[in-house]
N, C-alpha and C. Protein backbone atom coordinates (compact mmCIF):
# COMPACT_ATOMS: atom_id res chain seq x y z
N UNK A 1 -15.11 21.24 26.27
CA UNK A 1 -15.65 21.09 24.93
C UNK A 1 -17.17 21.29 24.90
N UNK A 2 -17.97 20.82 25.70
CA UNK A 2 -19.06 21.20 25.97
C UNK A 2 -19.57 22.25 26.04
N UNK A 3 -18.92 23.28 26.08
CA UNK A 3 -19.35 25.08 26.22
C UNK A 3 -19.26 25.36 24.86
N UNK A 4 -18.21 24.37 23.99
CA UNK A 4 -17.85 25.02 22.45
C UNK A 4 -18.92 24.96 21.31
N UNK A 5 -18.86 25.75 20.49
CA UNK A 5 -19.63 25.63 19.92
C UNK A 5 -19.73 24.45 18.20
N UNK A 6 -20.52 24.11 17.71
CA UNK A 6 -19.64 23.22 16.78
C UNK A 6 -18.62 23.41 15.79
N UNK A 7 -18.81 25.31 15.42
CA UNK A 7 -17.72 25.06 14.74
C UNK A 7 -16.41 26.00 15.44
N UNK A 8 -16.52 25.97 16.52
CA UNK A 8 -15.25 26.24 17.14
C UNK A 8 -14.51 24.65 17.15
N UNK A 9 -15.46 23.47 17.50
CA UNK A 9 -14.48 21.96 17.17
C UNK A 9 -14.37 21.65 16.59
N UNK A 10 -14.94 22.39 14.93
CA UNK A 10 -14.72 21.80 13.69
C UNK A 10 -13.06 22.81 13.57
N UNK A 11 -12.83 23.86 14.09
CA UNK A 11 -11.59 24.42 13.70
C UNK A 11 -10.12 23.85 14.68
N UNK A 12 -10.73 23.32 15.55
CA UNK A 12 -9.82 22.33 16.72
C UNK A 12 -9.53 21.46 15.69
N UNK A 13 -10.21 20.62 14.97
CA UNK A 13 -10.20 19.05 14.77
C UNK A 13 -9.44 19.88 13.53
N UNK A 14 -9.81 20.43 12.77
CA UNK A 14 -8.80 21.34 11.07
C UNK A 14 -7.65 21.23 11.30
N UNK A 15 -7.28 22.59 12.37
CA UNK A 15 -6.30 23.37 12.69
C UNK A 15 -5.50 22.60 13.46
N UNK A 16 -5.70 22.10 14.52
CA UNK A 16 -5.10 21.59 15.45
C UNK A 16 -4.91 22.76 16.84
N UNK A 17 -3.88 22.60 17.53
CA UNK A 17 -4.01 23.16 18.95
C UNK A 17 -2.39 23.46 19.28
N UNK A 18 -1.74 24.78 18.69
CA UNK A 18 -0.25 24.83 18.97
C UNK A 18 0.51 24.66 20.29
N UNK A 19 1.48 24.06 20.30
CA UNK A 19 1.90 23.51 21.90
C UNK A 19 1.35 22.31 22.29
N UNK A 20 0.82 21.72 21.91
CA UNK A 20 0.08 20.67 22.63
C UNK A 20 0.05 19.15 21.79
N UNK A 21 -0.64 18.29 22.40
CA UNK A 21 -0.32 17.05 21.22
C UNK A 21 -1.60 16.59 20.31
N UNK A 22 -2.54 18.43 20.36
CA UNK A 22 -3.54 17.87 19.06
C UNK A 22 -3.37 18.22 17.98
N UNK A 23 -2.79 17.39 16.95
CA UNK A 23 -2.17 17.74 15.87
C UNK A 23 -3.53 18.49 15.00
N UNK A 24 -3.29 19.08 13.82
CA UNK A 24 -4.23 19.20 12.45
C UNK A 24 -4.18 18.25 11.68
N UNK A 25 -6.04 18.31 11.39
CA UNK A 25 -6.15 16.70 10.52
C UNK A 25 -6.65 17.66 9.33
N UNK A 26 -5.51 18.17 8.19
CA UNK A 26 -5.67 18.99 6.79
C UNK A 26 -6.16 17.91 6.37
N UNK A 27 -5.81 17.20 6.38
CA UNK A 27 -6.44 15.44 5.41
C UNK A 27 -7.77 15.53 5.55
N UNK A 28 -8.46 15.89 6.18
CA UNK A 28 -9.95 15.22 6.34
C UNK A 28 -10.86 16.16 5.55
N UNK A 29 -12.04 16.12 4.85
CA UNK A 29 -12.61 16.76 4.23
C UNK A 29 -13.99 17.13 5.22
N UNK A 30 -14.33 18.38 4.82
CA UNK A 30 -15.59 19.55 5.51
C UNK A 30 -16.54 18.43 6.07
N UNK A 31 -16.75 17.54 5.37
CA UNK A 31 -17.66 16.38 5.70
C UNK A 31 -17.40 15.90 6.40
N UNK A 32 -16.19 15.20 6.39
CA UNK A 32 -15.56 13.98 7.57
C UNK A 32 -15.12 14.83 8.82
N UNK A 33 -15.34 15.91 9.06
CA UNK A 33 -14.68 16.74 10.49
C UNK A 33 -15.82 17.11 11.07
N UNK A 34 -16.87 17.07 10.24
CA UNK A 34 -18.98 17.70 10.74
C UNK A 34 -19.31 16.37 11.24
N UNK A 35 -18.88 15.33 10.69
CA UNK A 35 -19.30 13.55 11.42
C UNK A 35 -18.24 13.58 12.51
N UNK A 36 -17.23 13.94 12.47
CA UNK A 36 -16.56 13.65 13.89
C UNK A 36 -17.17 14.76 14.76
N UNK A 37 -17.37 16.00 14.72
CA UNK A 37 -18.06 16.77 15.48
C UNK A 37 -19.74 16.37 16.09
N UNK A 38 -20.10 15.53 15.31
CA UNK A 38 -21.37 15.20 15.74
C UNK A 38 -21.35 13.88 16.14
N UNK A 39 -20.24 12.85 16.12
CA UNK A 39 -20.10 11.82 17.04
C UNK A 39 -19.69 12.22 18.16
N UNK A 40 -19.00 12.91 18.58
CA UNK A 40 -18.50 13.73 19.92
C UNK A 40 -20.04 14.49 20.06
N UNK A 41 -20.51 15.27 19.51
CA UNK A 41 -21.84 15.70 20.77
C UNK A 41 -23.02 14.77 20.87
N UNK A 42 -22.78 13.68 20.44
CA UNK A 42 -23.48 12.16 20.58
C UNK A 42 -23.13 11.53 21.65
N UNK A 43 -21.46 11.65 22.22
CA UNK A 43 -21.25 10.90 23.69
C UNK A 43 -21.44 11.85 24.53
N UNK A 44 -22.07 12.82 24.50
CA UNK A 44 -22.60 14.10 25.71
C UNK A 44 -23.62 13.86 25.31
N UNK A 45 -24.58 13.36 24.23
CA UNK A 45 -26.15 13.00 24.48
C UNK A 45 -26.95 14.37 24.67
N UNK A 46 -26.14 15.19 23.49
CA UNK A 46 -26.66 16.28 23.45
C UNK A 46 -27.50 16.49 21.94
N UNK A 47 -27.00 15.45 21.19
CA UNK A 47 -27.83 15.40 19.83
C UNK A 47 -29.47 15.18 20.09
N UNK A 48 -30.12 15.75 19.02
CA UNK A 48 -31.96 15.34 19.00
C UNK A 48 -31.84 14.29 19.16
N UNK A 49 -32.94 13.61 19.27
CA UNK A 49 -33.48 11.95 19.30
C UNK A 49 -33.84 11.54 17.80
N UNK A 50 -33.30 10.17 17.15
CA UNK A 50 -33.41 10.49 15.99
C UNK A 50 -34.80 9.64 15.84
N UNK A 51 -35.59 9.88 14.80
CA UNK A 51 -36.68 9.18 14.78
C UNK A 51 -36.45 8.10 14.05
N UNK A 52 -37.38 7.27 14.90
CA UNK A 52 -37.13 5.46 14.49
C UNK A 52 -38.06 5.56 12.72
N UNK A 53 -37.33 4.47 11.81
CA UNK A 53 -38.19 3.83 10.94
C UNK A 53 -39.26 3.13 11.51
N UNK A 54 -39.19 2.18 12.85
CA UNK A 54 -40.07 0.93 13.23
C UNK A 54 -40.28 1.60 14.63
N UNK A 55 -40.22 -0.11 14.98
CA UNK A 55 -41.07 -0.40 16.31
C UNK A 55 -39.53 -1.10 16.62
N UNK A 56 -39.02 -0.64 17.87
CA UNK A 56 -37.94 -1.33 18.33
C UNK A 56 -37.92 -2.54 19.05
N UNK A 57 -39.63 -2.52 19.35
CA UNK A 57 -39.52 -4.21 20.54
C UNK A 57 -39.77 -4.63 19.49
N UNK A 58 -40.38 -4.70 18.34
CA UNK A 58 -40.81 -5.95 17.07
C UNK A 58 -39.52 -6.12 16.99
N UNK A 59 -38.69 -5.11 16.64
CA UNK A 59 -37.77 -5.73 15.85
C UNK A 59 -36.60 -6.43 16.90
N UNK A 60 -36.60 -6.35 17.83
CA UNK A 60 -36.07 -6.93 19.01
C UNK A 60 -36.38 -8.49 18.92
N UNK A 61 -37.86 -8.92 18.77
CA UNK A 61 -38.33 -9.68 18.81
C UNK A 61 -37.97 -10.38 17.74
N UNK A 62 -37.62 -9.99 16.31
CA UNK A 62 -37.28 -9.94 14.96
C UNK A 62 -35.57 -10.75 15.27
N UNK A 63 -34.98 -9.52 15.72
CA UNK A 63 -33.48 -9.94 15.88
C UNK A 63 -33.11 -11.23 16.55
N UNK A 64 -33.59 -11.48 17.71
CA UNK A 64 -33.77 -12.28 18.84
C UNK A 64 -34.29 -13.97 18.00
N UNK A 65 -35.02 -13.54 17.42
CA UNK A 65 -36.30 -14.79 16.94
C UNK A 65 -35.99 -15.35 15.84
N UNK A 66 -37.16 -14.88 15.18
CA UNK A 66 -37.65 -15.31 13.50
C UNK A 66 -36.22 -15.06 12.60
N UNK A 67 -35.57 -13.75 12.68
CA UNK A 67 -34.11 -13.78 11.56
C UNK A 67 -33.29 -14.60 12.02
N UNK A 68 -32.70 -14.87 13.78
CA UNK A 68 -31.69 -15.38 13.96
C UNK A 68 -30.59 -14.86 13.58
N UNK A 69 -30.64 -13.53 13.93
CA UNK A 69 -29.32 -12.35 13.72
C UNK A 69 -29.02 -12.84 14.86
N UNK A 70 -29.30 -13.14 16.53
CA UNK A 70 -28.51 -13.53 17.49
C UNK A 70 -27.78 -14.88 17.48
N UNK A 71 -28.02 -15.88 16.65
CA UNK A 71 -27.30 -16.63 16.85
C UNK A 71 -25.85 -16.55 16.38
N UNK A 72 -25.35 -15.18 15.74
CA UNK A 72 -24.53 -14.92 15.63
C UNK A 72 -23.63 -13.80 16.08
N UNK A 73 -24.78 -12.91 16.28
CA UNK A 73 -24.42 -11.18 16.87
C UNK A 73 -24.55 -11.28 17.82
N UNK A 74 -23.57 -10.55 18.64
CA UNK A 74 -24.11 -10.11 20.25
C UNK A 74 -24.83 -8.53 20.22
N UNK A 75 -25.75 -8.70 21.26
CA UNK A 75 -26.12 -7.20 21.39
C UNK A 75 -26.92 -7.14 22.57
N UNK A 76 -26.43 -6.06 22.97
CA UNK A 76 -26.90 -5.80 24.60
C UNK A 76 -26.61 -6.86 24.93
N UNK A 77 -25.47 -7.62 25.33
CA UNK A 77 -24.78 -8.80 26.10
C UNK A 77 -26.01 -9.79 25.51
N UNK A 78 -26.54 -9.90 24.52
CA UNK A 78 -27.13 -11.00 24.12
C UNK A 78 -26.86 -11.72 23.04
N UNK A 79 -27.10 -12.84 22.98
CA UNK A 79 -26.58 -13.07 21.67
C UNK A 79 -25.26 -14.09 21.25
N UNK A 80 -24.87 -14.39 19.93
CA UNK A 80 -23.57 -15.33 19.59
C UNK A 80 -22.44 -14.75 19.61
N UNK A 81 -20.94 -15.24 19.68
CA UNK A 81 -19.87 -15.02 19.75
C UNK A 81 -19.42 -14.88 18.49
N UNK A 82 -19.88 -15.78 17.25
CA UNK A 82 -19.71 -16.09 16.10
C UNK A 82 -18.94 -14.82 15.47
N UNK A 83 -20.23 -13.63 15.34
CA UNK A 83 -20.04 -12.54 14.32
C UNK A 83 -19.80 -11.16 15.04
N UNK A 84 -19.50 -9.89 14.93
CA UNK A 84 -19.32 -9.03 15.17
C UNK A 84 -20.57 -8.38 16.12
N UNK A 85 -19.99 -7.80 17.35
CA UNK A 85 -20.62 -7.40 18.25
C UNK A 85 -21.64 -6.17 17.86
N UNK A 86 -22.90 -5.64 17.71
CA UNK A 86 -24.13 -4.95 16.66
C UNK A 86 -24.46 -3.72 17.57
N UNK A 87 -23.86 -3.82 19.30
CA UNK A 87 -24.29 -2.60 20.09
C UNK A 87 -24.33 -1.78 19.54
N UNK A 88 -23.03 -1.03 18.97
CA UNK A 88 -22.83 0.31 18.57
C UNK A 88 -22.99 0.58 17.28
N UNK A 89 -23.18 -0.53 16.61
CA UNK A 89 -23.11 -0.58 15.03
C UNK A 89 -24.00 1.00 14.40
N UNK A 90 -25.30 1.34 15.24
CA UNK A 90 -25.78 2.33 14.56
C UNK A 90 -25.51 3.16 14.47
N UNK A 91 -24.32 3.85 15.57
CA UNK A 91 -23.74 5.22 15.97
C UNK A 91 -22.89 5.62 14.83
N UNK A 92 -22.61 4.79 13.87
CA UNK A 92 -21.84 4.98 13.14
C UNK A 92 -22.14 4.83 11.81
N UNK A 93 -23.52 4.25 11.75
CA UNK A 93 -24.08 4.21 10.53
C UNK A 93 -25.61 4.61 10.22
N UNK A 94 -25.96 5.12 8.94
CA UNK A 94 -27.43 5.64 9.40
C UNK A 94 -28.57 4.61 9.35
N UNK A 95 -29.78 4.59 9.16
CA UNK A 95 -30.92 3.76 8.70
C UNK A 95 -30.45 3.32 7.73
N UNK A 96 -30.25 4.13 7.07
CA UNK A 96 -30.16 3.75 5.12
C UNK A 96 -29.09 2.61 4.73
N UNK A 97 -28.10 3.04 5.64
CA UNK A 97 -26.89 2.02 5.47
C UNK A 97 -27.30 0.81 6.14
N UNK A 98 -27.97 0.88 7.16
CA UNK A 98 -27.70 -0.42 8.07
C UNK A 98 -29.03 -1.44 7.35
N UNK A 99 -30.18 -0.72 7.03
CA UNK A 99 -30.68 -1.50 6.06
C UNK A 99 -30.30 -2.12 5.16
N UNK A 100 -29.35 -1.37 4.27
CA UNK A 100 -28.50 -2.00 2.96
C UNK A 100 -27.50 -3.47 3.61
N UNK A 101 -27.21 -3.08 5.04
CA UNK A 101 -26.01 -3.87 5.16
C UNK A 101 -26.51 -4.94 5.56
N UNK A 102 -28.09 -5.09 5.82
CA UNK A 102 -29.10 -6.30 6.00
C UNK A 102 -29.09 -7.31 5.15
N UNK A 103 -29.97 -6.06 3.57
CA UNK A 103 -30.32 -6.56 2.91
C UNK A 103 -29.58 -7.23 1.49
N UNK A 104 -28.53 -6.52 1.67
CA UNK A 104 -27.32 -6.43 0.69
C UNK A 104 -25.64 -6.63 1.30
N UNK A 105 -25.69 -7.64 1.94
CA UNK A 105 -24.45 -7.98 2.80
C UNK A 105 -22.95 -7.94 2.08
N UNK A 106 -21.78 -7.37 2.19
CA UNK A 106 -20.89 -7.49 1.16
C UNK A 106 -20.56 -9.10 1.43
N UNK A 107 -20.15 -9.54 0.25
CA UNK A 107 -19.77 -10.82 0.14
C UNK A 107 -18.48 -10.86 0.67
N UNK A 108 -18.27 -12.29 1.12
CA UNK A 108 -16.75 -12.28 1.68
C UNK A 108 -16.66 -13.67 1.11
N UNK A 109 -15.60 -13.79 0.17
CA UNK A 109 -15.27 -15.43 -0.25
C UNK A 109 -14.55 -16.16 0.60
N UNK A 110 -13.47 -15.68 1.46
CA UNK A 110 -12.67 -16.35 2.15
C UNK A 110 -12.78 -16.99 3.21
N UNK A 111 -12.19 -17.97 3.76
CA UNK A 111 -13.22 -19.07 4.11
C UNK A 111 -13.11 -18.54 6.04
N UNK A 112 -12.94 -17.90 6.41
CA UNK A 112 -13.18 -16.79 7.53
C UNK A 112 -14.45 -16.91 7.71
N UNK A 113 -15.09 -16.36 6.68
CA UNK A 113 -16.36 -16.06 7.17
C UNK A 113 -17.39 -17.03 6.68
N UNK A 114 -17.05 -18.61 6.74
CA UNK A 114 -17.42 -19.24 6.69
C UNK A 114 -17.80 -20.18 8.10
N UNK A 115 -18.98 -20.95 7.99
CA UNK A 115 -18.59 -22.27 9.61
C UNK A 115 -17.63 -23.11 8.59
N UNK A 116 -16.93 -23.91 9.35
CA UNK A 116 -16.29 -25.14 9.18
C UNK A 116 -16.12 -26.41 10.71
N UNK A 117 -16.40 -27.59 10.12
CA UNK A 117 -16.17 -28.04 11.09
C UNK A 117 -15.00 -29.32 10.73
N UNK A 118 -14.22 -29.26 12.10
CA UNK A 118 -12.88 -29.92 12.18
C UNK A 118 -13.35 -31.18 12.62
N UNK A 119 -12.55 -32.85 11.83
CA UNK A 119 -13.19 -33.65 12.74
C UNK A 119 -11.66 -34.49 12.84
N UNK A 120 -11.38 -34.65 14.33
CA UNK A 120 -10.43 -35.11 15.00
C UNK A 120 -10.31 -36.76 14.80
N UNK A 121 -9.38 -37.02 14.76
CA UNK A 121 -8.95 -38.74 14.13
C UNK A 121 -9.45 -39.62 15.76
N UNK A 122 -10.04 -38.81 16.45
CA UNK A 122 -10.38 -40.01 17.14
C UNK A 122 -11.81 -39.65 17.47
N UNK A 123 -12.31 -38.98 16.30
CA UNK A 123 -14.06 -38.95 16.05
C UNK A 123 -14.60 -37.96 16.51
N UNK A 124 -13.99 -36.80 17.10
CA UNK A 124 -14.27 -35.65 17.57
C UNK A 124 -14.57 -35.12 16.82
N UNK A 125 -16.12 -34.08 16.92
CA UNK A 125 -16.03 -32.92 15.50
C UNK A 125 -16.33 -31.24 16.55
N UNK A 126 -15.88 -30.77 15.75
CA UNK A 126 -15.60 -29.16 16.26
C UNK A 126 -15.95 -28.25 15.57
N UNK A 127 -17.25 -27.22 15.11
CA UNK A 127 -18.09 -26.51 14.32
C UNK A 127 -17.57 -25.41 14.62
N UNK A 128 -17.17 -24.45 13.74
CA UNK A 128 -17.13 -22.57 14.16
C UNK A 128 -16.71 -22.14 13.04
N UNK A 129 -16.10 -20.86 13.49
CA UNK A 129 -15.33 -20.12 12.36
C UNK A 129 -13.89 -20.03 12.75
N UNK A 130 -13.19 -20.26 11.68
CA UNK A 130 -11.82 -19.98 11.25
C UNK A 130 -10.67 -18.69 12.19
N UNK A 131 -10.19 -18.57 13.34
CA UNK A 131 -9.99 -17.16 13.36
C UNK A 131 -8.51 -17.19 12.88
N UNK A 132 -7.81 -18.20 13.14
CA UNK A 132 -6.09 -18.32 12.80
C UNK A 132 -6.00 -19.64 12.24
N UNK A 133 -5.37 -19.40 11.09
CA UNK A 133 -4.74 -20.89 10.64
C UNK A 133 -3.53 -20.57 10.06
N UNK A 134 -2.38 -21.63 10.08
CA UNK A 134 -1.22 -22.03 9.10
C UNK A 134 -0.74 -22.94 8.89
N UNK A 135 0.58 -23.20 8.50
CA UNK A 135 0.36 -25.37 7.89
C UNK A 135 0.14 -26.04 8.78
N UNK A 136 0.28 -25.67 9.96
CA UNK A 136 0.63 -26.99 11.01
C UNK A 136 -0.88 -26.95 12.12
N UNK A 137 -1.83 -25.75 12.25
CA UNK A 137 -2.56 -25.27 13.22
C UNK A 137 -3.72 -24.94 12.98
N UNK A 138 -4.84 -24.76 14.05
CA UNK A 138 -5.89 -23.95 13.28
C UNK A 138 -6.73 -23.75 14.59
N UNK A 139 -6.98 -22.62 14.84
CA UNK A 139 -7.59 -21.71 15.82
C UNK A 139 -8.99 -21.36 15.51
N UNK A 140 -9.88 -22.00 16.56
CA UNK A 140 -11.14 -22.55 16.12
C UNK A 140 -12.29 -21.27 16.94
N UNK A 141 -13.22 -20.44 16.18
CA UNK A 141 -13.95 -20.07 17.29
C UNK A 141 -15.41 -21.15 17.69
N UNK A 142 -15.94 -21.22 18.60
CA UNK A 142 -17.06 -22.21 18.18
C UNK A 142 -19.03 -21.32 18.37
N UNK A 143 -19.67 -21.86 17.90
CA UNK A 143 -21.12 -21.17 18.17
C UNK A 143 -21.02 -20.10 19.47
N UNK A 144 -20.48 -21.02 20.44
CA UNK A 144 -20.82 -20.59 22.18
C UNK A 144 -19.45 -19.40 22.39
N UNK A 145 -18.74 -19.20 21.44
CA UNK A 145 -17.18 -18.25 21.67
C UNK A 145 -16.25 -18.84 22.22
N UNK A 146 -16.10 -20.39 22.27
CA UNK A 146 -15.53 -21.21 23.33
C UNK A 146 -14.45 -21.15 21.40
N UNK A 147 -12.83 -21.08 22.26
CA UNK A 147 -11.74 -21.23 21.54
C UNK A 147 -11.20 -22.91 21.25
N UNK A 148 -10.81 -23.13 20.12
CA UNK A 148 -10.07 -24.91 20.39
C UNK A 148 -9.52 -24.23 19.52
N UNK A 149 -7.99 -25.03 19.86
CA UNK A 149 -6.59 -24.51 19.02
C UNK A 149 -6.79 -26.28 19.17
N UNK A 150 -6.50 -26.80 17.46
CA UNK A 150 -6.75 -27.77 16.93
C UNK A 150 -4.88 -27.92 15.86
N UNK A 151 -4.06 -29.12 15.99
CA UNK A 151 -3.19 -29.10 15.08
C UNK A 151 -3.93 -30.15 14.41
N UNK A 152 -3.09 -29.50 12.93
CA UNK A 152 -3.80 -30.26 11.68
C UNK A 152 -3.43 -31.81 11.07
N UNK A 153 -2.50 -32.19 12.04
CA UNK A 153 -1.78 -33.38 12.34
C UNK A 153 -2.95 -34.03 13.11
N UNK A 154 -3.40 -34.00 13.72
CA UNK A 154 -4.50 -34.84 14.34
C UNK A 154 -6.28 -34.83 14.10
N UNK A 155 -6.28 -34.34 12.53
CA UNK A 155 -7.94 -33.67 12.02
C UNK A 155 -7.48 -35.22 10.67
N UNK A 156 -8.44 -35.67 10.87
CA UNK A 156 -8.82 -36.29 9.44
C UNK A 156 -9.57 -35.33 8.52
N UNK A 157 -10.51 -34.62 8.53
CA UNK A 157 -11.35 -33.54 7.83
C UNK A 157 -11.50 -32.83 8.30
N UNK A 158 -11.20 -31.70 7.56
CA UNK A 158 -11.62 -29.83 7.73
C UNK A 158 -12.84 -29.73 6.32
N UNK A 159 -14.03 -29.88 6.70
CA UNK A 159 -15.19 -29.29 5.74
C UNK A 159 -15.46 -27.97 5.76
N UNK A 160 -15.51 -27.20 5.20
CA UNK A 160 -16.10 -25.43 5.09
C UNK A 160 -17.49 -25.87 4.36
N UNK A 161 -18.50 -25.26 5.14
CA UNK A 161 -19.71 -25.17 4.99
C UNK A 161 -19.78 -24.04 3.53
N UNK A 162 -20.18 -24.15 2.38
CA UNK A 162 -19.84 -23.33 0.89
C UNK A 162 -21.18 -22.07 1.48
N UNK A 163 -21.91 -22.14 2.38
CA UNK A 163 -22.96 -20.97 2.50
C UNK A 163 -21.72 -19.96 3.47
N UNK A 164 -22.62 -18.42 3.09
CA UNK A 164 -21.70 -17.50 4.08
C UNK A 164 -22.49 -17.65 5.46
N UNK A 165 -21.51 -16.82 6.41
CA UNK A 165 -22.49 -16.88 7.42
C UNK A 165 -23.68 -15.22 7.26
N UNK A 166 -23.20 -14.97 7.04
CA UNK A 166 -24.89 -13.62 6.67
C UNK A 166 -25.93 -14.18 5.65
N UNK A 167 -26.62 -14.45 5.94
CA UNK A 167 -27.92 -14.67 4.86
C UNK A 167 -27.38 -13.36 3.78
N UNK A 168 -28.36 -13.86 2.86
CA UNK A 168 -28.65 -13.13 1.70
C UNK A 168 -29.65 -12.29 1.26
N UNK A 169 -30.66 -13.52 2.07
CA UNK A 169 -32.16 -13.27 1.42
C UNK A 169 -32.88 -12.61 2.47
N UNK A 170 -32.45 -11.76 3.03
CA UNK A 170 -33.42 -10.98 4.21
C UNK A 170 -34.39 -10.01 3.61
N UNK A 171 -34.28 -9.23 2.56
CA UNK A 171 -34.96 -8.58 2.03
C UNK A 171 -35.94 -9.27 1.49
N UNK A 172 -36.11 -10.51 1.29
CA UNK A 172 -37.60 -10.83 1.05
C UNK A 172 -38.14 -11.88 2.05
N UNK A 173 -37.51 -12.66 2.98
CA UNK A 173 -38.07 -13.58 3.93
C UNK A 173 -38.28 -12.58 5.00
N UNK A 174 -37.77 -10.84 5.59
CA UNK A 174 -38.60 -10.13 6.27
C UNK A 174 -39.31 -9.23 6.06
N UNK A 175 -39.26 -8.84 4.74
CA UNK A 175 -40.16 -7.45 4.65
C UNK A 175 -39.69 -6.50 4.85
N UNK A 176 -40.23 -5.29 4.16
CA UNK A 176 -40.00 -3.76 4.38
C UNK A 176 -40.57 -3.43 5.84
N UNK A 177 -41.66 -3.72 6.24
CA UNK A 177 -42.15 -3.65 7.81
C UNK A 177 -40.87 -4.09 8.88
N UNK A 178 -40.79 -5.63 8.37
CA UNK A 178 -39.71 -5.99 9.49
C UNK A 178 -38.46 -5.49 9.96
N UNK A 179 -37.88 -4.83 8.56
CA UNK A 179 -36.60 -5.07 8.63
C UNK A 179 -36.36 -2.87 8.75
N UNK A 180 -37.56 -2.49 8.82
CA UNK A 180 -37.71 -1.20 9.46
C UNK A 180 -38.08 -1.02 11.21
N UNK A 181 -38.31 -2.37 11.83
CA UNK A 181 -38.40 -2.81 13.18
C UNK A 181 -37.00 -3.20 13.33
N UNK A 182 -36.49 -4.65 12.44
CA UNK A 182 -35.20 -4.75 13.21
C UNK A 182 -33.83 -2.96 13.30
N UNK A 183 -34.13 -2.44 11.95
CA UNK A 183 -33.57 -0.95 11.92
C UNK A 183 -33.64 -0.34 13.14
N UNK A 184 -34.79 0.12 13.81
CA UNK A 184 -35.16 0.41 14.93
C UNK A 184 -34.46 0.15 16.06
N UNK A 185 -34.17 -1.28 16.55
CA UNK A 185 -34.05 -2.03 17.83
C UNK A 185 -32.47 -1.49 17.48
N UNK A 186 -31.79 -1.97 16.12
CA UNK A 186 -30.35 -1.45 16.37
C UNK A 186 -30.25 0.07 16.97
N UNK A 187 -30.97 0.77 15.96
CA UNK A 187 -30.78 2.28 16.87
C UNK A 187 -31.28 2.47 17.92
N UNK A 188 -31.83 1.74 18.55
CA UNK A 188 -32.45 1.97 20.29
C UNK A 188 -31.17 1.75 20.97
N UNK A 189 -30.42 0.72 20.86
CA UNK A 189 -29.68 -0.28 21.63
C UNK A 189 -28.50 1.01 21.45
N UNK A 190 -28.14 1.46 20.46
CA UNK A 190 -27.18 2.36 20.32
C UNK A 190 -27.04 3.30 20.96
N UNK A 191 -28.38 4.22 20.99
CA UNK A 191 -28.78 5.34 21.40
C UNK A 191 -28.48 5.33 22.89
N UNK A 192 -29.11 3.82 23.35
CA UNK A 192 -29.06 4.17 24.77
C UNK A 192 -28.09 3.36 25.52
N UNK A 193 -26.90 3.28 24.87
CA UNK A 193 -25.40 3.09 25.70
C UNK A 193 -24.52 4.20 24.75
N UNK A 194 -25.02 5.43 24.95
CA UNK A 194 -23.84 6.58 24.15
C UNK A 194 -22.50 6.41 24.62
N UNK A 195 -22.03 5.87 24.99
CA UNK A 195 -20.79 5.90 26.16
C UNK A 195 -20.03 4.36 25.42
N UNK A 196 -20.57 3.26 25.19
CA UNK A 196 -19.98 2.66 24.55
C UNK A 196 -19.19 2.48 23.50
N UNK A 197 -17.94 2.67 23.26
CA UNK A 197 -17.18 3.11 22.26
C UNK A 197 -17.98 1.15 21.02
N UNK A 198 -18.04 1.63 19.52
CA UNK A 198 -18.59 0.10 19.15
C UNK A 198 -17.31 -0.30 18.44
N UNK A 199 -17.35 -1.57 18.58
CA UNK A 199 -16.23 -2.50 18.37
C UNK A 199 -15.75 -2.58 16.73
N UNK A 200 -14.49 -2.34 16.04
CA UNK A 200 -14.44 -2.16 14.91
C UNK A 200 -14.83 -3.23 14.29
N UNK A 201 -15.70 -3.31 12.92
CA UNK A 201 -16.14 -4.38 12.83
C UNK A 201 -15.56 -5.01 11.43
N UNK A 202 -14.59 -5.97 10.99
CA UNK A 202 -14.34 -6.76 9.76
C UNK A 202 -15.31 -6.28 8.49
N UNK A 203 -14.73 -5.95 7.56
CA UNK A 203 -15.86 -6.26 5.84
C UNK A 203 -16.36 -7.25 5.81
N UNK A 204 -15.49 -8.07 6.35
CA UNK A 204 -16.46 -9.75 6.00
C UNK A 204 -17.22 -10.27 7.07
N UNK A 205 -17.51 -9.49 7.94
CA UNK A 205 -18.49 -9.99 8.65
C UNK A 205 -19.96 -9.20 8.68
């Protein structure tokens, strides 16, 4: 594939490949087959270098620190268990989006993407997020990624914390400066593990 040219794999990915088991994707539109062609010459690290909005150590420093995006995100093995893993997040999305998805988080009502904490009838309390529940059970993640499978027979109170876990207000407690640094550090981190396939990530998180 590497010798091909792009739109010899834009007519692979169309057409398909007779005899063989790469089917044709007619479904996909001129657009959506030019993004899969250019995510594939992205894991050969043959694409330009894209230019940063920021400064990637500020915003490192940003992510890490002052926002407290790690106490929930992991990235580059750093970071919380809580929320969706942020390595690859940029490979798949541009500046423009990942800013929006900062500053303008989709809402999630359901109580998933909420903390809640469980408190056990013999005074135990247990803080995280929700990952499995049904009448009798409830499958706990906690801050640290540590699991408690909790039955609901032995909880005097299940509280849900009414805040989400994504802030809201990032667009004005960091700034257009900052939050063009934290932009940055995601696309660094991306850029330079091309090989990492990124983890599909929930709407509501």
């Amino acid at each position: 594939m590497q010798r091909m040219s792009d739109p010899q794999i834009f007519r692979i990915i169309e057409n398909g490949i007779a005899g063989t088991g790469m089917p044709a994707f007619h479904a996909l539109e001129s657009s959506q087959i030019k993004r899969v062609v250019a995510y594939l010459r992205s894991l050969q690290g043959t694409t330009q270098a894209v230019k940063l909005p920021g400064d990637p150590e500020r915003g490192k420093t940003i992510f890490l620190g002052k926002a407290g995006c790690s106490l929930c995100h992991m990235i580059a093995r750093q970071g919380g268990f809580i929320a969706s893993d942020l390595s690859g997040y940029a490979r798949t999305h541009t500046a423009d989006q990942i800013r929006s998805a900062i500053t303008e988080p989709t809402p999630g009502g359901g109580r998933q993407v909420r903390l809640v904490t469980a408190t056990t009838r013999g005074g135990e309390k247990y803080a995280g997020r929700v990952r499995n529940e049904d009448n009798f059970s409830l499958q706990l993640e906690g801050l640290d990624g540590t699991f408690y499978f909790l039955s609901k027979s032995d909880l005097t109170s299940l509280e849900y914390d009414p805040r989400a876990l994504m802030p809201s207000d990032y667009g004005s407690t960091l700034g257009p400066r900052a939050l063009d640094d934290v932009v940055s550090y995601l696309i660094s981190v991306a850029s330079a593990n091309p090989q990492q396939a990124p983890r599909k990530v929930d709407e509501e998180e």
